[in-house]
N, C-alpha and C. Protein backbone atom coordinates (compact mmCIF):
# COMPACT_ATOMS: atom_id res chain seq x y z
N UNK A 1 1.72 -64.36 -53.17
CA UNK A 1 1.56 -62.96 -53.54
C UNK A 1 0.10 -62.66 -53.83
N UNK A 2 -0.34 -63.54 -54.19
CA UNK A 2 -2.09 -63.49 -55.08
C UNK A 2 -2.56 -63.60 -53.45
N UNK A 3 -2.45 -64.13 -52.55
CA UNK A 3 -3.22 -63.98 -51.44
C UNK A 3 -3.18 -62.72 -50.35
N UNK A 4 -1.90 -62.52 -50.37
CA UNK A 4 -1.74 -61.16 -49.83
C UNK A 4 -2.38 -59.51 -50.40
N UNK A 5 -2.52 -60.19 -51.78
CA UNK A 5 -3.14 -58.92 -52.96
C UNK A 5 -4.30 -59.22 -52.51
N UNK A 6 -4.82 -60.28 -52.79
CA UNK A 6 -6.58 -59.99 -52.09
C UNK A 6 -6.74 -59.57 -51.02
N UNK A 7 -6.19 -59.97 -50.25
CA UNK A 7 -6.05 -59.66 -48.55
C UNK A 7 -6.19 -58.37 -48.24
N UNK A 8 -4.76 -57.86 -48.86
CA UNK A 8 -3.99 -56.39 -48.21
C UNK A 8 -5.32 -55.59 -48.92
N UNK A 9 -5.20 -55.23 -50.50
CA UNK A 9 -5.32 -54.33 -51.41
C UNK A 9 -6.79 -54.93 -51.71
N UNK A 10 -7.39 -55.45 -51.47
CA UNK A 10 -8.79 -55.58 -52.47
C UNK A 10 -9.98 -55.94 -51.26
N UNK A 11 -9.85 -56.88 -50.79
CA UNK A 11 -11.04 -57.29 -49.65
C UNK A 11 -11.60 -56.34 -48.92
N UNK A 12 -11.49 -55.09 -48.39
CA UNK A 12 -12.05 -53.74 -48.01
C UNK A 12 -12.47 -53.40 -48.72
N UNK A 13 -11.98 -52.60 -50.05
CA UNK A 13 -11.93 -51.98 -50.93
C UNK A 13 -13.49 -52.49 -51.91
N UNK A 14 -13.41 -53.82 -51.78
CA UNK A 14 -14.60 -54.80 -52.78
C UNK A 14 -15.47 -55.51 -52.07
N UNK A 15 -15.32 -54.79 -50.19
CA UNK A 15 -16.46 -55.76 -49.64
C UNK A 15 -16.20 -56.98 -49.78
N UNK A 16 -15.16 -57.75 -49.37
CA UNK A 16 -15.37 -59.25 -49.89
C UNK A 16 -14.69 -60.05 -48.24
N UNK A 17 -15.45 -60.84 -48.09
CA UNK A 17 -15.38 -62.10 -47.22
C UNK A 17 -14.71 -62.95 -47.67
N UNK A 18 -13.71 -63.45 -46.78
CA UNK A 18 -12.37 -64.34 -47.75
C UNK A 18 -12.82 -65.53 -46.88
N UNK A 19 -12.67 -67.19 -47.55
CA UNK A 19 -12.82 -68.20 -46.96
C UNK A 19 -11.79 -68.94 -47.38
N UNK A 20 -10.45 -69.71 -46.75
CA UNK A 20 -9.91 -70.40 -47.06
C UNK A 20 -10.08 -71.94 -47.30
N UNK A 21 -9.86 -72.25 -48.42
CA UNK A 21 -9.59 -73.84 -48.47
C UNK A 21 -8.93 -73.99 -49.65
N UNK A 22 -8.25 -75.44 -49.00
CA UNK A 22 -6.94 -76.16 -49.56
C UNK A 22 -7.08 -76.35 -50.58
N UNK A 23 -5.73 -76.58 -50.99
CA UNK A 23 -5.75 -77.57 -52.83
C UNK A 23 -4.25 -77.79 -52.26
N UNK A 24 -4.51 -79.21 -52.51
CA UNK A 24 -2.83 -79.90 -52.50
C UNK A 24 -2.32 -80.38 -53.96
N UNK A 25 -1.27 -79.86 -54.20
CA UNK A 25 -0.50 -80.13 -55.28
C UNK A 25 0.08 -81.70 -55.18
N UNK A 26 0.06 -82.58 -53.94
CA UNK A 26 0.33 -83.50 -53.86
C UNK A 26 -0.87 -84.60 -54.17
N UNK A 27 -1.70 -84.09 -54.15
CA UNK A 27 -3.04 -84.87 -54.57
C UNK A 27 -3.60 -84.62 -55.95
N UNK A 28 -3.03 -83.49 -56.53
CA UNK A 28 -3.82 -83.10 -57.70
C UNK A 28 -2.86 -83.12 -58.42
N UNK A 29 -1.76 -83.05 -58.40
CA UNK A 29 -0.63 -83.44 -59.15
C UNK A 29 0.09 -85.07 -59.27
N UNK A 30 -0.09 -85.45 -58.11
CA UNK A 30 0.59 -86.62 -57.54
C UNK A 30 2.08 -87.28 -58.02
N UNK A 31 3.11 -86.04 -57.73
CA UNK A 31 4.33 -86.37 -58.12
C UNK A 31 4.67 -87.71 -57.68
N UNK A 32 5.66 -88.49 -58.59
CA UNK A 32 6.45 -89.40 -57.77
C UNK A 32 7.22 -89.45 -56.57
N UNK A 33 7.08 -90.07 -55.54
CA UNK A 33 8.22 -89.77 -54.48
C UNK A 33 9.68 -90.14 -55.05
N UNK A 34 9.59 -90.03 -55.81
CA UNK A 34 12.03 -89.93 -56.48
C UNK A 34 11.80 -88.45 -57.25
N UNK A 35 10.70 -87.87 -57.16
CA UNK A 35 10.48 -86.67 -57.93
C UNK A 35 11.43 -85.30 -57.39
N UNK A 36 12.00 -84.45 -57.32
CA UNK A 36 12.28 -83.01 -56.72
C UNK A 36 11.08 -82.79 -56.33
N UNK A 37 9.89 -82.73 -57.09
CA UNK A 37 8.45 -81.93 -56.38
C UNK A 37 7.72 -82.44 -55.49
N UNK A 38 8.20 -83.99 -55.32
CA UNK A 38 7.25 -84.51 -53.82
C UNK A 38 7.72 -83.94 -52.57
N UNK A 39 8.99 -83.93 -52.24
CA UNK A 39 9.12 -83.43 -50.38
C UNK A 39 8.29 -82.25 -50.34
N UNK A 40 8.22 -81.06 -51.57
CA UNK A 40 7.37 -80.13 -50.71
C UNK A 40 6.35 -79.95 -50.87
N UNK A 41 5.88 -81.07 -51.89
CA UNK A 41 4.29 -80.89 -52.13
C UNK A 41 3.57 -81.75 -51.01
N UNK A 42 4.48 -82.23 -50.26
CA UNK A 42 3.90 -83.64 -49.15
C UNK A 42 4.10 -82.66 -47.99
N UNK A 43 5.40 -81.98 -47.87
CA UNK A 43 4.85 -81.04 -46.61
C UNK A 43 4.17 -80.12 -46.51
N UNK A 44 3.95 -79.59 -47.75
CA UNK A 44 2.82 -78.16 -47.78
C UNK A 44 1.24 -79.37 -47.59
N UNK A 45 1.35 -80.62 -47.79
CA UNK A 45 -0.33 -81.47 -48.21
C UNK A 45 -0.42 -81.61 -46.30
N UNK A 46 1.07 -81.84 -45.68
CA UNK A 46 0.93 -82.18 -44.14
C UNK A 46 0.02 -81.00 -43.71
N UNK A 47 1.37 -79.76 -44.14
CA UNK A 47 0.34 -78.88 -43.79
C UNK A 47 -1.19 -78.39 -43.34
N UNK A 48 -1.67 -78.86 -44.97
CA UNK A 48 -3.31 -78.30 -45.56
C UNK A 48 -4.03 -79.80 -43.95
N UNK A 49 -3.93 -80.71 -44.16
CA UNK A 49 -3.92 -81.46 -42.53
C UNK A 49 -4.24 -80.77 -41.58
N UNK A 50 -3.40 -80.52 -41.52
CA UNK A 50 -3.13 -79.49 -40.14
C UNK A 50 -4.47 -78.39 -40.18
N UNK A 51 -4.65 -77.56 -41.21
CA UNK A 51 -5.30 -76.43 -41.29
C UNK A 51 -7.03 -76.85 -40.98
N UNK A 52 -6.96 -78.26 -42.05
CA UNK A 52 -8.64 -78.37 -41.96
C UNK A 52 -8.75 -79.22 -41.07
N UNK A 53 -7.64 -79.65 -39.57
CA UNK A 53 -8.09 -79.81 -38.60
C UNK A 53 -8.18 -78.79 -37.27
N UNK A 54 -7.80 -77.75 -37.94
CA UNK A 54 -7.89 -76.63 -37.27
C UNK A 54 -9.42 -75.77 -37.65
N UNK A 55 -9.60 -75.98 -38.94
CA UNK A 55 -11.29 -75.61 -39.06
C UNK A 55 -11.93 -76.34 -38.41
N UNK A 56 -11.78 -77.83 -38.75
CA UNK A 56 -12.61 -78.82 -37.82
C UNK A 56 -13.13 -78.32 -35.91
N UNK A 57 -11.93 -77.96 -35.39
CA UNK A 57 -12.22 -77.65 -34.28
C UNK A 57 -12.70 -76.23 -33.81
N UNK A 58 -11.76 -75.56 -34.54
CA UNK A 58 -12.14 -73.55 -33.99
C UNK A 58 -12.67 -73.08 -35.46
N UNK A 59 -13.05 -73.75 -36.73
CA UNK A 59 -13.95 -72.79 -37.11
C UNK A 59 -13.25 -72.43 -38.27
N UNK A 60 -13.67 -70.88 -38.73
CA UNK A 60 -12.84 -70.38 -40.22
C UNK A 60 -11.99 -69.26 -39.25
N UNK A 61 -11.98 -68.96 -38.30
CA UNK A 61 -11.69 -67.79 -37.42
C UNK A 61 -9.80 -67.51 -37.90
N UNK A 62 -9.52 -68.93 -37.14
CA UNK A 62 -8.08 -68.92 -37.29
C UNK A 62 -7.37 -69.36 -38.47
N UNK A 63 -7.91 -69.80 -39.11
CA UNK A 63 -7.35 -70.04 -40.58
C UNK A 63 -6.84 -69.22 -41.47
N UNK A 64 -6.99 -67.74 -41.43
CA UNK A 64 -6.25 -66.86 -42.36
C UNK A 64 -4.71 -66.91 -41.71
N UNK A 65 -4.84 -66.47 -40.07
CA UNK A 65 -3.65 -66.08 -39.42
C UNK A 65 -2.61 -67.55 -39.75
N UNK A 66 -3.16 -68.80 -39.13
CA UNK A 66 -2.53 -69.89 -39.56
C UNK A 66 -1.39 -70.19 -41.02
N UNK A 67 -2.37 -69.86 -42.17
CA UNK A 67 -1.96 -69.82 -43.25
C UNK A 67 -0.94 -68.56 -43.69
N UNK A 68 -1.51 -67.25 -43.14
CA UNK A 68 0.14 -66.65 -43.18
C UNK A 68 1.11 -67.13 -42.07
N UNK A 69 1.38 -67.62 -41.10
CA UNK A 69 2.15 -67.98 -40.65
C UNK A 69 2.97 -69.20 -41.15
N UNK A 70 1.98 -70.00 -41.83
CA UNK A 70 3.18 -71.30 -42.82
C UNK A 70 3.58 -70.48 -43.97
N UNK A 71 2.84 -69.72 -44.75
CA UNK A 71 3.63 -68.92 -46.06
C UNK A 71 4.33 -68.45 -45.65
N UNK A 72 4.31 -67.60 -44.66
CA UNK A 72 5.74 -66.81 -43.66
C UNK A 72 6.78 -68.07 -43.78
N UNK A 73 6.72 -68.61 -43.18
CA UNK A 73 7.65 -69.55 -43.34
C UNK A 73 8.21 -70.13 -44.53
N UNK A 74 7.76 -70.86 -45.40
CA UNK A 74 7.86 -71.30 -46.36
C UNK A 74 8.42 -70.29 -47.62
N UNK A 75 7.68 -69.40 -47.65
CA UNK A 75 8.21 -67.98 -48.59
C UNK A 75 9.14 -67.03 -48.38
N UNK A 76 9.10 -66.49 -46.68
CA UNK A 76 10.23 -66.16 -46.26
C UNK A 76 11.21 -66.39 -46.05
N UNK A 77 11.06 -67.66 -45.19
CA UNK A 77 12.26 -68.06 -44.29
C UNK A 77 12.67 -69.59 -45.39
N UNK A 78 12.03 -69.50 -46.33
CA UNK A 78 12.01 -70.57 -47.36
C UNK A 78 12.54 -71.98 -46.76
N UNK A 79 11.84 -72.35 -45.53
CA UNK A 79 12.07 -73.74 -44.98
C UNK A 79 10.21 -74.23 -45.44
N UNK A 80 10.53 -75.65 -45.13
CA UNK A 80 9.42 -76.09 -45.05
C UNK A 80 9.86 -76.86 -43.76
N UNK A 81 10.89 -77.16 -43.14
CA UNK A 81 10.92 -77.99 -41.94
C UNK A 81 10.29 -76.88 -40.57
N UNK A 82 9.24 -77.17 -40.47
CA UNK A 82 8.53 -76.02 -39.34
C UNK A 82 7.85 -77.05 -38.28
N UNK A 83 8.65 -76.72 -36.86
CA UNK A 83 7.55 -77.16 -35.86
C UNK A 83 6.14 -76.40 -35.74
N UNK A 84 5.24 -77.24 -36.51
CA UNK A 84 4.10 -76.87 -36.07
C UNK A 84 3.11 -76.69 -35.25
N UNK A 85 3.76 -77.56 -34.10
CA UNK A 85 3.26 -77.52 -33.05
C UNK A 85 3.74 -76.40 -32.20
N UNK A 86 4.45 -75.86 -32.22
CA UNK A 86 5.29 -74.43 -31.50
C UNK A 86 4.35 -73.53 -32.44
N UNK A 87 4.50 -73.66 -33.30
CA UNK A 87 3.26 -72.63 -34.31
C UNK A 87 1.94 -72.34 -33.84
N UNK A 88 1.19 -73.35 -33.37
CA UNK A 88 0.41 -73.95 -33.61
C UNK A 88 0.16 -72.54 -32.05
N UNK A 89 1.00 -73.19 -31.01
CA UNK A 89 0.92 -72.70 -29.75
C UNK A 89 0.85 -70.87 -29.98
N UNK A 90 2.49 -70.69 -30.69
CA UNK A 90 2.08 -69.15 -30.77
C UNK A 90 1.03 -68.27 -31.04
N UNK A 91 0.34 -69.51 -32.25
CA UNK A 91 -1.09 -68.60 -32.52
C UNK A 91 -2.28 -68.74 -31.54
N UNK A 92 -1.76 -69.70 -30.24
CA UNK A 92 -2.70 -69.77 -29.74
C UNK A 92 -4.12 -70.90 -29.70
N UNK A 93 -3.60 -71.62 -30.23
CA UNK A 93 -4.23 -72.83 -31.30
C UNK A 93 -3.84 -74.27 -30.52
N UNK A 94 -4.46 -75.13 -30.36
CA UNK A 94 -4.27 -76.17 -29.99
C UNK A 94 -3.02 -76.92 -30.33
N UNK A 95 -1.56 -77.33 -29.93
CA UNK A 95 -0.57 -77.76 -30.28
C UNK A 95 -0.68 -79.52 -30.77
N UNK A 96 -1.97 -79.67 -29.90
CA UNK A 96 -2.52 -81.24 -31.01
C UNK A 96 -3.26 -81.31 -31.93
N UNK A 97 -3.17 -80.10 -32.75
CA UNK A 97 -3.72 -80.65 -33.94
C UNK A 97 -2.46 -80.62 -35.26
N UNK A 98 -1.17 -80.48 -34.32
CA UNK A 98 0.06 -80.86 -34.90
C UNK A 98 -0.11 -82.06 -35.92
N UNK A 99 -0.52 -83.02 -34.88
CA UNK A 99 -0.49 -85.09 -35.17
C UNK A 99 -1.24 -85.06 -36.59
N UNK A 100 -2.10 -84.11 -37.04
CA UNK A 100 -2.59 -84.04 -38.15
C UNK A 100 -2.29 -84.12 -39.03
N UNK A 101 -1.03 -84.17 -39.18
CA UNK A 101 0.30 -83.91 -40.10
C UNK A 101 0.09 -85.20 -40.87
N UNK A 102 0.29 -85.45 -39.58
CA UNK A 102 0.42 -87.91 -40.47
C UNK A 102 -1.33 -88.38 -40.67
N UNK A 103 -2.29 -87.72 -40.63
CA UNK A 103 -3.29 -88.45 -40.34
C UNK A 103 -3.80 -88.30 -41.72
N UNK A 104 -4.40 -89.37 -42.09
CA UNK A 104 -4.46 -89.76 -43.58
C UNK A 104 -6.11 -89.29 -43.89
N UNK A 105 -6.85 -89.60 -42.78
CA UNK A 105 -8.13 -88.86 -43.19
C UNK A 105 -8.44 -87.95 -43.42
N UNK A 106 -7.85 -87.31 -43.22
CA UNK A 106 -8.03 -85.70 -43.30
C UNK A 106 -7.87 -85.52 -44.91
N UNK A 107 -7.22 -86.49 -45.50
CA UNK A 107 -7.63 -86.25 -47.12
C UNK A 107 -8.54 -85.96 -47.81
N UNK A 108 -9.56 -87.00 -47.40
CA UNK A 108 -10.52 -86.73 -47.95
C UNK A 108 -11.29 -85.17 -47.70
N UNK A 109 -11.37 -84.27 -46.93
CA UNK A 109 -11.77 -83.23 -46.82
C UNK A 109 -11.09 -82.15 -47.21
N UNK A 110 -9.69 -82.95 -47.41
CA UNK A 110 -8.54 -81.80 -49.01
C UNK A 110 -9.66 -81.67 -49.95
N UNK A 111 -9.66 -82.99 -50.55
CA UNK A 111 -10.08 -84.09 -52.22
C UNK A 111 -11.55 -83.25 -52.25
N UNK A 112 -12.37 -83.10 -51.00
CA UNK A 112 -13.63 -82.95 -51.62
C UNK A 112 -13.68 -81.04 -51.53
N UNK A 113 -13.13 -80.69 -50.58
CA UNK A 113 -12.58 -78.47 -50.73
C UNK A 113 -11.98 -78.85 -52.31
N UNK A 114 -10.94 -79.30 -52.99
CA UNK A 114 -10.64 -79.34 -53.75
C UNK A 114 -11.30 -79.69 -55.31
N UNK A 115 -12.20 -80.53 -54.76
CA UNK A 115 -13.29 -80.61 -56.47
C UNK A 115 -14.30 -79.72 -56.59
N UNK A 116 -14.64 -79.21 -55.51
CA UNK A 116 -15.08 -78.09 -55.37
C UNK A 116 -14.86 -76.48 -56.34
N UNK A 117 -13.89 -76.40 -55.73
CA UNK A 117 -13.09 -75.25 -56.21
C UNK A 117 -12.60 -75.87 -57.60
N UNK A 118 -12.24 -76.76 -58.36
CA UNK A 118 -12.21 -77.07 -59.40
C UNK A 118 -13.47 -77.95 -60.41
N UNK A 119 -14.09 -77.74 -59.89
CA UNK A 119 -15.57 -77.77 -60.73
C UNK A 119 -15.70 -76.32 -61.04
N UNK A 120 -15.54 -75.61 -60.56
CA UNK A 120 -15.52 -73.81 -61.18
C UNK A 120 -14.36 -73.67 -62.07
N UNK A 121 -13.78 -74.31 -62.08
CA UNK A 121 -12.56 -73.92 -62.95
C UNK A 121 -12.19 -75.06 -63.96
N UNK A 122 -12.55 -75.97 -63.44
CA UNK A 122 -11.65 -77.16 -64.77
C UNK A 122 -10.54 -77.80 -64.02
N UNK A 123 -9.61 -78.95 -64.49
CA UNK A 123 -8.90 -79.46 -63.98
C UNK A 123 -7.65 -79.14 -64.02
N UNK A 124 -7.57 -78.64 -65.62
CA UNK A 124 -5.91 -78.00 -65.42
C UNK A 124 -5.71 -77.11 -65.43
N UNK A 125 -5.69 -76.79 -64.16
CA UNK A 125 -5.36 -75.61 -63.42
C UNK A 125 -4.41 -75.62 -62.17
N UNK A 126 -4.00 -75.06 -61.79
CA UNK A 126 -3.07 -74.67 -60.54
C UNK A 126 -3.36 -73.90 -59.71
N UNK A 127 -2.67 -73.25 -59.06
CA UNK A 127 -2.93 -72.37 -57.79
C UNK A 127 -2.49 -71.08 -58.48
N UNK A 128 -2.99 -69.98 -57.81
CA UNK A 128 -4.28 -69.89 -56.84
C UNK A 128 -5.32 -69.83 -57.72
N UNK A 129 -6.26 -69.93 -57.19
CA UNK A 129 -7.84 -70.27 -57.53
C UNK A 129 -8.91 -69.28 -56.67
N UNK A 130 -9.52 -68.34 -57.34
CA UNK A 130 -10.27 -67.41 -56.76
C UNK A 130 -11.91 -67.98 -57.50
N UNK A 131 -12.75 -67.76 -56.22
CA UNK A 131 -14.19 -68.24 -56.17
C UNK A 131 -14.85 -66.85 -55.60
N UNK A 132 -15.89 -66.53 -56.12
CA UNK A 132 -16.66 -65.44 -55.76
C UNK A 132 -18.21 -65.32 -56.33
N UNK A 133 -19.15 -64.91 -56.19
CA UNK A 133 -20.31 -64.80 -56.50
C UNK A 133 -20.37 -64.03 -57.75
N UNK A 134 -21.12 -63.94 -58.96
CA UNK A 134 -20.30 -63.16 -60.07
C UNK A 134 -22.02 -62.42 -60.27
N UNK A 135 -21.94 -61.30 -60.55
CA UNK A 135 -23.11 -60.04 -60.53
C UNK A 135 -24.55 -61.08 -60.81
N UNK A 136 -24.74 -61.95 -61.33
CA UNK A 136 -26.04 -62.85 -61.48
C UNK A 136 -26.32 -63.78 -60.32
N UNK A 137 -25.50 -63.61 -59.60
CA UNK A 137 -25.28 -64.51 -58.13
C UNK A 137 -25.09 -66.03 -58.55
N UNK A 138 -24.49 -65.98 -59.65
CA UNK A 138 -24.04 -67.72 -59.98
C UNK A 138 -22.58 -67.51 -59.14
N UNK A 139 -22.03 -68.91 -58.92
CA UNK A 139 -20.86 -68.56 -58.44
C UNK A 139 -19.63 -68.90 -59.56
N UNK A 140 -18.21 -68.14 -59.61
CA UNK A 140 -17.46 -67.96 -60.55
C UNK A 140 -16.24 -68.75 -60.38
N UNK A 141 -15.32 -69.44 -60.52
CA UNK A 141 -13.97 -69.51 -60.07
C UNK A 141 -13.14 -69.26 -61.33
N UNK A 142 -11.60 -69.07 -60.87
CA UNK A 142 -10.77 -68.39 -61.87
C UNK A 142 -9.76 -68.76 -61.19
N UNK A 143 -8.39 -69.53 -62.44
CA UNK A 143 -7.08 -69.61 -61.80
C UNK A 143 -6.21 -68.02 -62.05
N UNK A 144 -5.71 -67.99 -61.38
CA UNK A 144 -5.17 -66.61 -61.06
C UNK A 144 -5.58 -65.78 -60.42
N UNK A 145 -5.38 -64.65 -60.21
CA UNK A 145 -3.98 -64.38 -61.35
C UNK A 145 -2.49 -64.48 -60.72
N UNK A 146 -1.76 -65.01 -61.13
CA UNK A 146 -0.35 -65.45 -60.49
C UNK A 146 -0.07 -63.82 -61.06
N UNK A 147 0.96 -63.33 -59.64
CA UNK A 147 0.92 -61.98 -59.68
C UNK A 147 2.52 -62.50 -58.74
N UNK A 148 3.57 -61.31 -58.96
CA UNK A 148 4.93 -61.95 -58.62
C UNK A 148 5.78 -60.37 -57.84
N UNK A 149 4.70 -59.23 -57.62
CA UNK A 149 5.13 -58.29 -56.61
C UNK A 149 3.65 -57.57 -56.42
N UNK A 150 3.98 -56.53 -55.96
CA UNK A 150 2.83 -55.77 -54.61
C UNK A 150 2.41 -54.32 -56.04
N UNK A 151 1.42 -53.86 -55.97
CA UNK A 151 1.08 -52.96 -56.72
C UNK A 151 0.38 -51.23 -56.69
N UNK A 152 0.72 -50.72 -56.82
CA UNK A 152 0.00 -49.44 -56.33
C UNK A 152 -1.46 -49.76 -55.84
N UNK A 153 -2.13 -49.17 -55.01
CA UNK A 153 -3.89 -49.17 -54.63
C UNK A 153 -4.68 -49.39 -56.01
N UNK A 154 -4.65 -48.20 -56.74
CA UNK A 154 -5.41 -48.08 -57.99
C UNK A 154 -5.13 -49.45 -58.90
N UNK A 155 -3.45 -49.65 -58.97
CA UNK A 155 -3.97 -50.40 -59.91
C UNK A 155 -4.08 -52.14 -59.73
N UNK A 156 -3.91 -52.13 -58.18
CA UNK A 156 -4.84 -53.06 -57.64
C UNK A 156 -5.99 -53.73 -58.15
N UNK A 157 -6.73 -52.30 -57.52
CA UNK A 157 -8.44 -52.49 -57.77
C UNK A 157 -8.58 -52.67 -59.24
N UNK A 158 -7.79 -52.03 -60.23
CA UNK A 158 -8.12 -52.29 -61.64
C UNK A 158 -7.85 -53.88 -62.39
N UNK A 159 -7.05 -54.58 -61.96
CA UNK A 159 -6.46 -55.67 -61.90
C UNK A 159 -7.69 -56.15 -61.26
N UNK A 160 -8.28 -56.65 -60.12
CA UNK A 160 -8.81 -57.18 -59.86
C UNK A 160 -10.26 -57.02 -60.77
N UNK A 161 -10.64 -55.68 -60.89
CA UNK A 161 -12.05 -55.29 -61.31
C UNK A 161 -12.13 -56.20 -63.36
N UNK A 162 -10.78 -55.69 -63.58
CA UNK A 162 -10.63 -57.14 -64.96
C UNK A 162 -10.52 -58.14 -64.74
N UNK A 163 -10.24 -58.73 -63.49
CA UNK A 163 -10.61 -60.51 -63.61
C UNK A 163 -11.53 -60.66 -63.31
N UNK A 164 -12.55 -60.30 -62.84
CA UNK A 164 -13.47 -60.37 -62.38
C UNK A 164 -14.42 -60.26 -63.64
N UNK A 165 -14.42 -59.09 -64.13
CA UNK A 165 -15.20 -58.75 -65.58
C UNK A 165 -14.72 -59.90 -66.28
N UNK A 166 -13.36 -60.59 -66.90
CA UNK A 166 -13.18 -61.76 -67.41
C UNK A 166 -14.27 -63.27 -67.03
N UNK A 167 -13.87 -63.26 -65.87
CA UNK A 167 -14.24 -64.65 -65.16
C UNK A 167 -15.51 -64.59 -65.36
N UNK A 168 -16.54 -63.12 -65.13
CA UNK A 168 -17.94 -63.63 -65.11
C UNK A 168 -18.09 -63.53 -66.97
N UNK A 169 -17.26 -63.57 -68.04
CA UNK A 169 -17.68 -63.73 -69.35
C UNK A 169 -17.54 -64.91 -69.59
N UNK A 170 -18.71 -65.40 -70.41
CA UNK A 170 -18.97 -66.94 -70.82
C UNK A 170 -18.51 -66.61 -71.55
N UNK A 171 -17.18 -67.82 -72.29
CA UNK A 171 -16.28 -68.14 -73.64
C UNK A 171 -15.21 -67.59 -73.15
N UNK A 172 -14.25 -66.92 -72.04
CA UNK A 172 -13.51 -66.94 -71.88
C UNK A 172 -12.67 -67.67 -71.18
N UNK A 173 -11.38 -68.05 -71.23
CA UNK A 173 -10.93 -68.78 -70.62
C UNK A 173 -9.84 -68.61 -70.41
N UNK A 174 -9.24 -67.53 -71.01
CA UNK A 174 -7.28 -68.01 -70.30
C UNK A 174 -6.76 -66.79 -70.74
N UNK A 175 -5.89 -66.36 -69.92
CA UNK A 175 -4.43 -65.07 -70.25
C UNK A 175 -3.11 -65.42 -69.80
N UNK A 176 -2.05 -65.43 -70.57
CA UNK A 176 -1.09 -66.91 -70.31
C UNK A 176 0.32 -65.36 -70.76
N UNK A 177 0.93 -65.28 -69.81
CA UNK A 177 2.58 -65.30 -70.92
C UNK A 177 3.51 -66.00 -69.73
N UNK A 178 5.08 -66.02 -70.53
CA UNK A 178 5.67 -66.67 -69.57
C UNK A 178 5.76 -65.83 -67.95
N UNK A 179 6.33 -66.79 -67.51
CA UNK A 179 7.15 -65.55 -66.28
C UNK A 179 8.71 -65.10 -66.29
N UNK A 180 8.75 -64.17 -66.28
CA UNK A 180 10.24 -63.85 -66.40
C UNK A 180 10.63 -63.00 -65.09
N UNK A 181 9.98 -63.18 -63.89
CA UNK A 181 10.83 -62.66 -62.66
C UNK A 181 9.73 -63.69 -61.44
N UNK A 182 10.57 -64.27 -60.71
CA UNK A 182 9.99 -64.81 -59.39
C UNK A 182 9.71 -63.76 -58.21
N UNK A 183 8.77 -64.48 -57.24
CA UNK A 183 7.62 -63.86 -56.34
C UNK A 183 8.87 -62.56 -55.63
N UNK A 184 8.35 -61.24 -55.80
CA UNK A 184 9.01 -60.02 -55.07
C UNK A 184 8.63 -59.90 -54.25
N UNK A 185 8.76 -60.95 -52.63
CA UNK A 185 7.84 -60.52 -51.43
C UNK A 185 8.11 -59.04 -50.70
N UNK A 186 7.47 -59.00 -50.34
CA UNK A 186 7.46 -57.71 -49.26
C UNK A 186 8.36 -58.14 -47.83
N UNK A 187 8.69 -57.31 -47.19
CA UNK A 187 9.36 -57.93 -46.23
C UNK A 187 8.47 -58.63 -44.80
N UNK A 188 9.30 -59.42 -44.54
CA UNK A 188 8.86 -60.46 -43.63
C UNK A 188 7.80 -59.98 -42.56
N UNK A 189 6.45 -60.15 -42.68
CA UNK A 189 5.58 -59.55 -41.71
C UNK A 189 5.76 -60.44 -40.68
């Protein structure tokens, strides 16, 4: 939801250039495999594979479309069993950079996008994770904001224009309540 809100409602609106990269919950979490949370933190990590061997070859170009097409999946159609290689094709994309799935090197270029983006933020943190240049041109990161439906324009931009004012204040650090309703997607683009 937090990616589609930047996407849809804010990135025009705020001038902003979006760059994707990974964070695997299977690496930064490192559930047990007898866990419930390993099968899909290992296929969403196959995934992130897949993606930064798809930067590797074509670039940042195809990487937004890519990545809604596995959340499509995964959020919509709430599988994670996805031929990716049929994916891979529809978008037009090389169907061998499927094999990426199993290829273990590609970790390390999770591990190091990932300390990255959490050197701006700290370690305990989760997804999503927003990075941006903050008015002094230092750069900022911020977990959140976990956001769980779609919001008028206005108060979009106002939402965003307070995390932003948050994130670039030194001594702040956190806005926490529970959740009491899961992600309200929009319908299946």
């Amino acid at each position: 939801m937090t990616a589609r809100w930047v996407v849809d409602d804010i990135a025009d609106q705020r001038d902003l250039e979006i760059s994707w990269r990974p964070i695997s919950l299977l690496l930064k979490n490192q559930p047990s495999p007898d866990s419930d949370y390993y099968a899909p933190s290992k296929a969403t990590h196959d995934f992130l594979r897949v993606m930064e061997a798809v930067r590797a070859a074509d670039g940042e170009a195809p990487i937004q479309g890519l990545y809604w097409a596995l959340a499509t999946r995964v959020h919509h159609d709430k599988t994670l069993d996805v031929d990716v290689a049929a994916l891979l094709s529809e978008l037009g994309l090389d169907p061998a950079h499927a094999a990426a799935a199993d290829d273990e090197s590609w970790d390390a270029v999770i591990q190091t996008a990932m300390d990255e983006g959490l050197a701006l933020t700290g370690g305990d943190v989760g997804t999503p994770l927003l990075a941006f240049d903050g008015a002094n041109g230092e750069r900022v990161g911020i977990f959140g904001p976990v956001i769980s439906r779609e919001f008028r324009a206005d108060r979009s931009l106002a939402i965003w224009d307070a995390m932003v004012t948050l994130a670039e204040t030194p001594g702040f650090w956190e806005l926490k309540r529970t959740r009491t309703e899961g992600p309200q997607f929009p319908a299946r683009p």
